[in-house]
PDB file of N, CA and C in Angstrom:
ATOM      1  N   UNK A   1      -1.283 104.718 227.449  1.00  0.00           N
ATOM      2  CA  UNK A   1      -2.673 104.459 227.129  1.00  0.00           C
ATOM      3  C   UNK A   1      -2.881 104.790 225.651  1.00  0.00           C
ATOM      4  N   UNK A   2      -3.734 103.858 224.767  1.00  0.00           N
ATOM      5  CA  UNK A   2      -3.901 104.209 223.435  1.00  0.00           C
ATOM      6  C   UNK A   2      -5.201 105.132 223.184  1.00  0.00           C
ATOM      7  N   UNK A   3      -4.829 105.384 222.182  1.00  0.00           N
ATOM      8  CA  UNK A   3      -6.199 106.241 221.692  1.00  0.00           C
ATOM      9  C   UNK A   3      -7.350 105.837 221.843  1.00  0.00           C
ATOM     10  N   UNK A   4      -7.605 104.622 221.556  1.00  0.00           N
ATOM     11  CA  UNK A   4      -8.994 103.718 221.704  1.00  0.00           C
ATOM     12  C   UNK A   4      -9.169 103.444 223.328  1.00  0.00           C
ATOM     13  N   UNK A   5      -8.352 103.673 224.080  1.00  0.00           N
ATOM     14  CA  UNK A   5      -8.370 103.681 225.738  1.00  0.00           C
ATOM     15  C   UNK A   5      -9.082 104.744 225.714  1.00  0.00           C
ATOM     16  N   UNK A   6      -8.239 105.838 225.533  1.00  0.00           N
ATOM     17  CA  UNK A   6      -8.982 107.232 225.633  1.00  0.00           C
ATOM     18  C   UNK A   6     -10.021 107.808 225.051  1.00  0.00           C
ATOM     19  N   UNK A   7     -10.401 107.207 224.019  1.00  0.00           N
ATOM     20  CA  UNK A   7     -11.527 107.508 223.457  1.00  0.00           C
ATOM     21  C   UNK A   7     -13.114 106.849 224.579  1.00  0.00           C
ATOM     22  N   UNK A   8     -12.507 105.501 224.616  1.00  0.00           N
ATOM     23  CA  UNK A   8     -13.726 104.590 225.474  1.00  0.00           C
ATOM     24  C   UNK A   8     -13.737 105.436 226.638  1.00  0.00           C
ATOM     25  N   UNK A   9     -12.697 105.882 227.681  1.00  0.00           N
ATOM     26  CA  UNK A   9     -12.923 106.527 228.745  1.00  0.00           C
ATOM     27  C   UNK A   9     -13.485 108.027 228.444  1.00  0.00           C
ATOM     28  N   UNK A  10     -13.372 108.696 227.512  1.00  0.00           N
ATOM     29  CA  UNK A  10     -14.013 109.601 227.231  1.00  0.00           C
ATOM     30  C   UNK A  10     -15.448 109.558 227.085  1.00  0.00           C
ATOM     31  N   UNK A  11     -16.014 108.552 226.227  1.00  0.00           N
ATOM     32  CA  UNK A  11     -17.359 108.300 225.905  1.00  0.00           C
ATOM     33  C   UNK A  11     -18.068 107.889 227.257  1.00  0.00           C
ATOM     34  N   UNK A  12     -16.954 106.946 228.214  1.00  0.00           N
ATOM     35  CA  UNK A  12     -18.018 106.679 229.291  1.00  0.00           C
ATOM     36  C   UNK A  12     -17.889 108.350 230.143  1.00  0.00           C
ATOM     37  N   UNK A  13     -17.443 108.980 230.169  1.00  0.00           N
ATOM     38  CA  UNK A  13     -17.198 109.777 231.026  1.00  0.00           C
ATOM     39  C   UNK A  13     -18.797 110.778 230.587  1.00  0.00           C
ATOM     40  N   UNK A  14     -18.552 110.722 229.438  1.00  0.00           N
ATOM     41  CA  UNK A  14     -19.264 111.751 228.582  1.00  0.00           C
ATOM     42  C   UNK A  14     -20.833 111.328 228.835  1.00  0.00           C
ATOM     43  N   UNK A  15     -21.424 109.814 228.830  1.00  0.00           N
ATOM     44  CA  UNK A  15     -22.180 108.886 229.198  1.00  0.00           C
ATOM     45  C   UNK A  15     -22.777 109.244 230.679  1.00  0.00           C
ATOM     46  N   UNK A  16     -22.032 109.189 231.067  1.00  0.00           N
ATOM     47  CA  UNK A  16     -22.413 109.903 233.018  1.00  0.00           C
ATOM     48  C   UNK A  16     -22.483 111.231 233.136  1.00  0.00           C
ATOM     49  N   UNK A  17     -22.101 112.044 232.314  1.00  0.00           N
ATOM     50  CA  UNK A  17     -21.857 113.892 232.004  1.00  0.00           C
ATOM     51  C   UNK A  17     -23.747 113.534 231.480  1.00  0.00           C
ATOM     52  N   UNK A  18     -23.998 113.005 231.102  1.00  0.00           N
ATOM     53  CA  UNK A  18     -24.947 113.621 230.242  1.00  0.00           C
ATOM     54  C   UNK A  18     -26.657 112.667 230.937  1.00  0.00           C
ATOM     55  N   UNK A  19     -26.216 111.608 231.621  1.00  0.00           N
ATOM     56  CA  UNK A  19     -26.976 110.847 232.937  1.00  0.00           C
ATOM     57  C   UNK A  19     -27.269 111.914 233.938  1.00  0.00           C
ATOM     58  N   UNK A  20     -25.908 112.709 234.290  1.00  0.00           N
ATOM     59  CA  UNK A  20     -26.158 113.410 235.379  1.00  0.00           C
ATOM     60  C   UNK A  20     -26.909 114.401 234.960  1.00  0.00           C
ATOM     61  N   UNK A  21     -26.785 115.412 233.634  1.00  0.00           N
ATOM     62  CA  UNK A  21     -27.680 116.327 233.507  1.00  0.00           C
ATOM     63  C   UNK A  21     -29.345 116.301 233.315  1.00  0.00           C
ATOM     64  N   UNK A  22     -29.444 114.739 232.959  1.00  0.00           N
ATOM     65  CA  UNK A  22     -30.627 114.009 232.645  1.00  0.00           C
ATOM     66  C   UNK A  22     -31.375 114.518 234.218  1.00  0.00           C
ATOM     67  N   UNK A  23     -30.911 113.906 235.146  1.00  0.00           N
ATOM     68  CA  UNK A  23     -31.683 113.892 236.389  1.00  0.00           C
ATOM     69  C   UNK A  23     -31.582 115.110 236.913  1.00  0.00           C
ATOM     70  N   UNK A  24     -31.026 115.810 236.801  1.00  0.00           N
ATOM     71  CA  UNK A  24     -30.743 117.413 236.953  1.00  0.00           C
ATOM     72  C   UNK A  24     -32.152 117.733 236.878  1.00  0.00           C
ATOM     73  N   UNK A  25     -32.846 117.578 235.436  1.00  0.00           N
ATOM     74  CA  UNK A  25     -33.600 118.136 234.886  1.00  0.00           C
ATOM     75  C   UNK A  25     -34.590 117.275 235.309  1.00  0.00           C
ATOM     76  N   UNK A  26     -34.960 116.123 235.913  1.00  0.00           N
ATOM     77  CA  UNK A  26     -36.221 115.916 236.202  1.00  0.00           C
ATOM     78  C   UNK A  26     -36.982 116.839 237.782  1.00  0.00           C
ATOM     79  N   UNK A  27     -37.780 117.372 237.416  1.00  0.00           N
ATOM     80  CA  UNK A  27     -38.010 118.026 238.813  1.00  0.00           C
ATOM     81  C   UNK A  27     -38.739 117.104 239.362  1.00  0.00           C
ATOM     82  N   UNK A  28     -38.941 115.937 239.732  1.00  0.00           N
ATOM     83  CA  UNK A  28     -39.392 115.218 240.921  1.00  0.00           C
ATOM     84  C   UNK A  28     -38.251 114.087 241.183  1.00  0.00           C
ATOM     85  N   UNK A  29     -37.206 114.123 240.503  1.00  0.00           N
ATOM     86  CA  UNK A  29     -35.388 113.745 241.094  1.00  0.00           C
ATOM     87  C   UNK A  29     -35.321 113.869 242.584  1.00  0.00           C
ATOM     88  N   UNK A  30     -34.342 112.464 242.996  1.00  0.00           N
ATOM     89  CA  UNK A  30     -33.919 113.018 244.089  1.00  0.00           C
ATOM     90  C   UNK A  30     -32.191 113.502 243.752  1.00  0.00           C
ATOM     91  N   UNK A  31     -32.213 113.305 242.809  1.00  0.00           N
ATOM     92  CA  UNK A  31     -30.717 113.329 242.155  1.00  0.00           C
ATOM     93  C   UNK A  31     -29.706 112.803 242.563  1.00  0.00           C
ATOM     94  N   UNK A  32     -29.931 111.589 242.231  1.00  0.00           N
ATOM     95  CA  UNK A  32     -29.475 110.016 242.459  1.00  0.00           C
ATOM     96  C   UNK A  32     -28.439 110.099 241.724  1.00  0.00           C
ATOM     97  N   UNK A  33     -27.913 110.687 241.293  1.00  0.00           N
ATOM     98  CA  UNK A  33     -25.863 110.680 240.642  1.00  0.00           C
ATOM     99  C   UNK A  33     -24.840 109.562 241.184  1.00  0.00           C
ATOM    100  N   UNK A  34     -24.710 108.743 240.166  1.00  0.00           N
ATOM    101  CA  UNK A  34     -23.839 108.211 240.800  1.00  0.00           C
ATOM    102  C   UNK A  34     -22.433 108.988 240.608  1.00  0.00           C
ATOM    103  N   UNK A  35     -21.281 108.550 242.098  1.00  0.00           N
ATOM    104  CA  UNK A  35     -19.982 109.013 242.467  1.00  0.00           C
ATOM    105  C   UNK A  35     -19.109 108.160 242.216  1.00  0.00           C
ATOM    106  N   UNK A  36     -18.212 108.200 241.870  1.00  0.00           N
ATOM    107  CA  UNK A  36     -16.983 107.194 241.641  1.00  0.00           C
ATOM    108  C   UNK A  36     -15.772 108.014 241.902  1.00  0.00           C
ATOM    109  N   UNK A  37     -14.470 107.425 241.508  1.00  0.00           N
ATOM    110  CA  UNK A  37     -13.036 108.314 241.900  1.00  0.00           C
ATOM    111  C   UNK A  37     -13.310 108.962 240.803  1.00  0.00           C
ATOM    112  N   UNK A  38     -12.253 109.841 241.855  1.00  0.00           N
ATOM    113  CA  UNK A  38     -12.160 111.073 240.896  1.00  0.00           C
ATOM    114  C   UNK A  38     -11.505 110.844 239.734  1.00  0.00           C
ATOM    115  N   UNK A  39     -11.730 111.570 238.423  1.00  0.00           N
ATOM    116  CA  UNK A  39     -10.956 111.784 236.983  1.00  0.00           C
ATOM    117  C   UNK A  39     -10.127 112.475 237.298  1.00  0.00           C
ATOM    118  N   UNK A  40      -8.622 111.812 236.850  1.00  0.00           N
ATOM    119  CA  UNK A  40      -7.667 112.447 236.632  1.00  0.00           C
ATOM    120  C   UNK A  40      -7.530 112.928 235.405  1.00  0.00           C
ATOM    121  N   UNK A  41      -6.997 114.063 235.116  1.00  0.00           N
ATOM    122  CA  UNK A  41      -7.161 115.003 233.463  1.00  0.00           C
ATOM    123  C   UNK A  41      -5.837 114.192 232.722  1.00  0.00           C
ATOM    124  N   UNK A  42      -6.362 114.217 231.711  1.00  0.00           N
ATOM    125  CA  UNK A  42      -5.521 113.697 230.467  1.00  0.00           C
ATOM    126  C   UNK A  42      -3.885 114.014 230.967  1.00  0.00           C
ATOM    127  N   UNK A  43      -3.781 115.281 231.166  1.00  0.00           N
ATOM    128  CA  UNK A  43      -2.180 115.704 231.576  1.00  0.00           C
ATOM    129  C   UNK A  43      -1.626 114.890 232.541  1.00  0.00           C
ATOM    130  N   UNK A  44      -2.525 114.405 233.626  1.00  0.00           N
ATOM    131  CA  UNK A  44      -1.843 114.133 234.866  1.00  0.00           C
ATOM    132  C   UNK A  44      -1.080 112.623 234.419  1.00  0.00           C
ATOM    133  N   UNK A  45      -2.610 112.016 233.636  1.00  0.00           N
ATOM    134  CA  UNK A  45      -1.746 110.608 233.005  1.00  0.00           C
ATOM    135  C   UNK A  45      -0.921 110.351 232.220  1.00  0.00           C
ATOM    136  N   UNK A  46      -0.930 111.798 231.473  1.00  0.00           N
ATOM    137  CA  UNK A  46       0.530 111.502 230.272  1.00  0.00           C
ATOM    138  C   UNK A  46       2.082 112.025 231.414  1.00  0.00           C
ATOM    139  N   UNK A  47       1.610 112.607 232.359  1.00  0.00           N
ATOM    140  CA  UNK A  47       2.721 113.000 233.041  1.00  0.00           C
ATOM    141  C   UNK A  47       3.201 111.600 233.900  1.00  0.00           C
ATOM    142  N   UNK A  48       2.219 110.884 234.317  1.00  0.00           N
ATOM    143  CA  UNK A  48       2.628 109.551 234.965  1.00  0.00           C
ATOM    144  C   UNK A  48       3.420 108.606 234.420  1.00  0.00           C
ATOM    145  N   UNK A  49       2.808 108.470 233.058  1.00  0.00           N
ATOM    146  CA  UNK A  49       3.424 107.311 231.734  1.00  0.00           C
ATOM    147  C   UNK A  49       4.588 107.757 231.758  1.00  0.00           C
ATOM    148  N   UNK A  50       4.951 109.125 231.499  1.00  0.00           N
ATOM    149  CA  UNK A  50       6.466 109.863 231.116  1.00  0.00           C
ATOM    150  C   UNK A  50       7.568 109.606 232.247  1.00  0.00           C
ATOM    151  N   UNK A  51       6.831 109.571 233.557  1.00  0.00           N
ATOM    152  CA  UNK A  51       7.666 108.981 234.764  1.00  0.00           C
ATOM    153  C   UNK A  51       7.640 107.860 234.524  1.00  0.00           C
ATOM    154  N   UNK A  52       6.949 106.905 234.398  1.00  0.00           N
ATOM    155  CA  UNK A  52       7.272 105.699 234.380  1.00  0.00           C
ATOM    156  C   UNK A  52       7.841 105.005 233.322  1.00  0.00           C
ATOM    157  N   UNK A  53       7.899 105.836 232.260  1.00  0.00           N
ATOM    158  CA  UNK A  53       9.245 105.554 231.214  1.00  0.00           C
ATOM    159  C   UNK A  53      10.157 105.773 231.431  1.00  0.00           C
ATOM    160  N   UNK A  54      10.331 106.957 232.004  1.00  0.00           N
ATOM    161  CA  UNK A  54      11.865 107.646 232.191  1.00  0.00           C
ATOM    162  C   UNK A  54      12.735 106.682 233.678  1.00  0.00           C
ATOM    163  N   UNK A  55      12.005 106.309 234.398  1.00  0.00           N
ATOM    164  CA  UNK A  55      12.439 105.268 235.613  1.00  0.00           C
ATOM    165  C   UNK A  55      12.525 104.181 235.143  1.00  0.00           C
ATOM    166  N   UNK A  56      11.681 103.535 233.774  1.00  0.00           N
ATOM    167  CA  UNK A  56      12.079 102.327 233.512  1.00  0.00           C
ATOM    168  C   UNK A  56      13.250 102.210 232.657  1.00  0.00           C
ATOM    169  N   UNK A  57      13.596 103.604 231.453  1.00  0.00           N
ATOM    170  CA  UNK A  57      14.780 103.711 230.877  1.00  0.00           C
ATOM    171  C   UNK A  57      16.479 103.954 232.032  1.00  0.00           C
ATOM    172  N   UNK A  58      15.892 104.189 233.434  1.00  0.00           N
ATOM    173  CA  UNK A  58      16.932 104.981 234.295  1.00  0.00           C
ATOM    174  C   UNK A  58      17.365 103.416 235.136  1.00  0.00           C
ATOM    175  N   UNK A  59      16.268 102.724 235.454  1.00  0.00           N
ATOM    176  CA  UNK A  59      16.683 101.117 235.781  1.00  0.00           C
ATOM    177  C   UNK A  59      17.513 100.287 234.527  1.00  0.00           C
ATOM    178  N   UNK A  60      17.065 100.193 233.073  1.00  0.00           N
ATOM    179  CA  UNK A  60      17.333  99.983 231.970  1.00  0.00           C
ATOM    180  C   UNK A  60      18.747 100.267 232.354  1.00  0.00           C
ATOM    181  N   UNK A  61      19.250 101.501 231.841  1.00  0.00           N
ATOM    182  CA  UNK A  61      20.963 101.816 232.089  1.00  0.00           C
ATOM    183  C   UNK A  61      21.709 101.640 233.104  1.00  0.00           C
ATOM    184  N   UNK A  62      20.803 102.237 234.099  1.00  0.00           N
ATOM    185  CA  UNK A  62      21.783 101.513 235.689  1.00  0.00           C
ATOM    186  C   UNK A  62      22.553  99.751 235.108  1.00  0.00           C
ATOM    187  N   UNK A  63      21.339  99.107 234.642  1.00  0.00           N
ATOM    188  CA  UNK A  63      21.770  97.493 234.820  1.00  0.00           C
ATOM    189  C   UNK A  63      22.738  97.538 233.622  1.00  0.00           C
ATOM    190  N   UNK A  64      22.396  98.434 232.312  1.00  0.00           N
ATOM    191  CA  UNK A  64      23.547  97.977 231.770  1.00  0.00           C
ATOM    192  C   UNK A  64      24.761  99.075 232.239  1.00  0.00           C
ATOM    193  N   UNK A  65      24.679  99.407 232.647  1.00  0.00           N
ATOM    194  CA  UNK A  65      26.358 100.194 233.228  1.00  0.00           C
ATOM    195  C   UNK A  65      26.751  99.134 234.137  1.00  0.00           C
ATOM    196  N   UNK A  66      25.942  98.528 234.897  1.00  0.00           N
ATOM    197  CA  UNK A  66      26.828  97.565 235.873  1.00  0.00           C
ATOM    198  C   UNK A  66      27.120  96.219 234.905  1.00  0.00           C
ATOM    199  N   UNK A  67      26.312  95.684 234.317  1.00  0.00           N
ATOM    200  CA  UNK A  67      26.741  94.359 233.326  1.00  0.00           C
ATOM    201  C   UNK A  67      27.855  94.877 232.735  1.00  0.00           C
ATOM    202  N   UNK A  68      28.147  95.797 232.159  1.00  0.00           N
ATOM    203  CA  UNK A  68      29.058  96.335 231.472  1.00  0.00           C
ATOM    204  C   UNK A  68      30.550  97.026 232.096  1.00  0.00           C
ATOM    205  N   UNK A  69      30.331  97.177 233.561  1.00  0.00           N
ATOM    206  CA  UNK A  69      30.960  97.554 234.416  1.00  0.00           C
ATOM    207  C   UNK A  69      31.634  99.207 234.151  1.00  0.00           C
ATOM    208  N   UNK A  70      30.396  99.732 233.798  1.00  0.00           N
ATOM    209  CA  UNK A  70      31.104 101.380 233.035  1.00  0.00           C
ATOM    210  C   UNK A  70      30.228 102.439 234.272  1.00  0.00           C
ATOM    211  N   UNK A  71      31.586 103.095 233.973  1.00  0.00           N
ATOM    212  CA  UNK A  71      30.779 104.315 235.456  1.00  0.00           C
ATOM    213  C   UNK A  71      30.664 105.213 234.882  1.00  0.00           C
ATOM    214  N   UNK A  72      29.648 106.309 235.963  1.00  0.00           N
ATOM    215  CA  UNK A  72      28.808 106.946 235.498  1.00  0.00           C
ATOM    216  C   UNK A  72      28.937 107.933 234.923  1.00  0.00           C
ATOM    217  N   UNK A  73      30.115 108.432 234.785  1.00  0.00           N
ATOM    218  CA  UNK A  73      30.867 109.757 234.018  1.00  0.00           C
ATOM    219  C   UNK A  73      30.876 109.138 232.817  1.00  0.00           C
ATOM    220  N   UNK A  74      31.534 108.151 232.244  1.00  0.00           N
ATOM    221  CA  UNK A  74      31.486 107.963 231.199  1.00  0.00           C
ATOM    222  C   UNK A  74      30.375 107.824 230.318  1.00  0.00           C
ATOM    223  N   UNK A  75      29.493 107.074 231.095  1.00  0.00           N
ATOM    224  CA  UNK A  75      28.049 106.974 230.057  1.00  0.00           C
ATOM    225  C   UNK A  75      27.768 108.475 230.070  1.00  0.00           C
ATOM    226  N   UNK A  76      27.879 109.131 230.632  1.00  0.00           N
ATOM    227  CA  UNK A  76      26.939 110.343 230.813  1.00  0.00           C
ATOM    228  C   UNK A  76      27.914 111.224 229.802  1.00  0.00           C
ATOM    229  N   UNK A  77      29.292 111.303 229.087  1.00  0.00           N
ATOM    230  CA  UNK A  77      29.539 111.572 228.180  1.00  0.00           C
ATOM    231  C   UNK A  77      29.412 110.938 226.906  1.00  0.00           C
ATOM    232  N   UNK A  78      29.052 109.377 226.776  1.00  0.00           N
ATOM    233  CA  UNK A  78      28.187 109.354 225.837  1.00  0.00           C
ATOM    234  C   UNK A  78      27.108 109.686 225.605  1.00  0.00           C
ATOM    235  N   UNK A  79      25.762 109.849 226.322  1.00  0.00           N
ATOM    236  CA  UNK A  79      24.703 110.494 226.599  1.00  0.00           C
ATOM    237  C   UNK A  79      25.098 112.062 225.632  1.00  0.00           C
ATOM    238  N   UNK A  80      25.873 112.352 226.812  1.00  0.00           N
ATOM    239  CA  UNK A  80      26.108 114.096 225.998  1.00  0.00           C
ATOM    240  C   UNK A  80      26.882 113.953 224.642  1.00  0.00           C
ATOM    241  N   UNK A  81      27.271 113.276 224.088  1.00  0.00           N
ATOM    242  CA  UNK A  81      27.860 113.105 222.819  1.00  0.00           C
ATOM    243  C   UNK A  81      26.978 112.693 221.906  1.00  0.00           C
ATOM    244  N   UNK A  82      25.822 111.701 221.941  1.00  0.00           N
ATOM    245  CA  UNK A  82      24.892 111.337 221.327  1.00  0.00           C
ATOM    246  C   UNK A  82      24.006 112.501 221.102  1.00  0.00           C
ATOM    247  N   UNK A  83      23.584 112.896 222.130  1.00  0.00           N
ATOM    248  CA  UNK A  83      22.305 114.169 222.325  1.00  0.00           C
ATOM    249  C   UNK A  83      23.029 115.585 221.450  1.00  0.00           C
ATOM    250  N   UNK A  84      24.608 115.736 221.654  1.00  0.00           N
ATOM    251  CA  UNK A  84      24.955 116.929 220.584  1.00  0.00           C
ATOM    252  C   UNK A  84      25.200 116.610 219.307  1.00  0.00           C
ATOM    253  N   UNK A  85      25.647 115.267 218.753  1.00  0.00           N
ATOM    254  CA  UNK A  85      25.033 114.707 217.430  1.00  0.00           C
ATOM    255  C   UNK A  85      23.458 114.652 216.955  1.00  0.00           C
ATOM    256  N   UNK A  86      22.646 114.992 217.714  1.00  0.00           N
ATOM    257  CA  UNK A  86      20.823 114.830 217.347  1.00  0.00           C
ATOM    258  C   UNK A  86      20.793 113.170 217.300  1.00  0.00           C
ATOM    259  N   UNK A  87      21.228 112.118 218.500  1.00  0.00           N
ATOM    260  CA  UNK A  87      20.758 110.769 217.916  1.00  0.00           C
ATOM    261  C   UNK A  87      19.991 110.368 219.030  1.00  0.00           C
ATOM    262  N   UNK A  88      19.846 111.783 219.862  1.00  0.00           N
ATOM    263  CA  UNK A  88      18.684 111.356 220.998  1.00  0.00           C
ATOM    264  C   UNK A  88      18.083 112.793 221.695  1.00  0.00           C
ATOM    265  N   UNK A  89      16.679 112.808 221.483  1.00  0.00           N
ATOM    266  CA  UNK A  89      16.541 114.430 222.076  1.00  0.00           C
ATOM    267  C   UNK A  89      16.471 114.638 223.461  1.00  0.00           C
TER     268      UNK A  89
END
């Protein structure tokens, strides 16, 4: 998600944060709030994206180890040979 995602979902969020306190404060309210799903916190979605990179990089290599017909010890000492050179953290 980009910044300008997160910014717009912030503002609307912030938009209904501040609707809801509106009617809070009317004392002849029936406090008509609207409900929607729940917000998931910023963390939960950067933790999702990070899975779903890391499964799309883990499909990514599966296919090329099989196009390539290389098993899995070996990539995985290039892996560890790359990562103790610093060419991947």
């Amino acid at each position: 998600m980009d910044e300008r995602e997160k910014l717009r979902k912030f503002r609307e969020l912030d938009d209904a944060f501040a609707q809801a306190l509106r009617e809070l404060e009317k004392p002849s309210s029936r406090l008509d709030i609207p409900t929607g799903p729940p917000v998931r916190s910023l963390a939960e979605l950067e933790a999702e994206e990070q899975q779903q990179r890391q499964q799309a990089f883990e499909t990514r290599l599966q296919s090329l180890m099989k196009e390539y017909a290389q098993p899995r010890e070996s990539v995985a000492d290039l892996l560890r040979t790359l990562h103790t050179l610093g060419h991947i953290a």
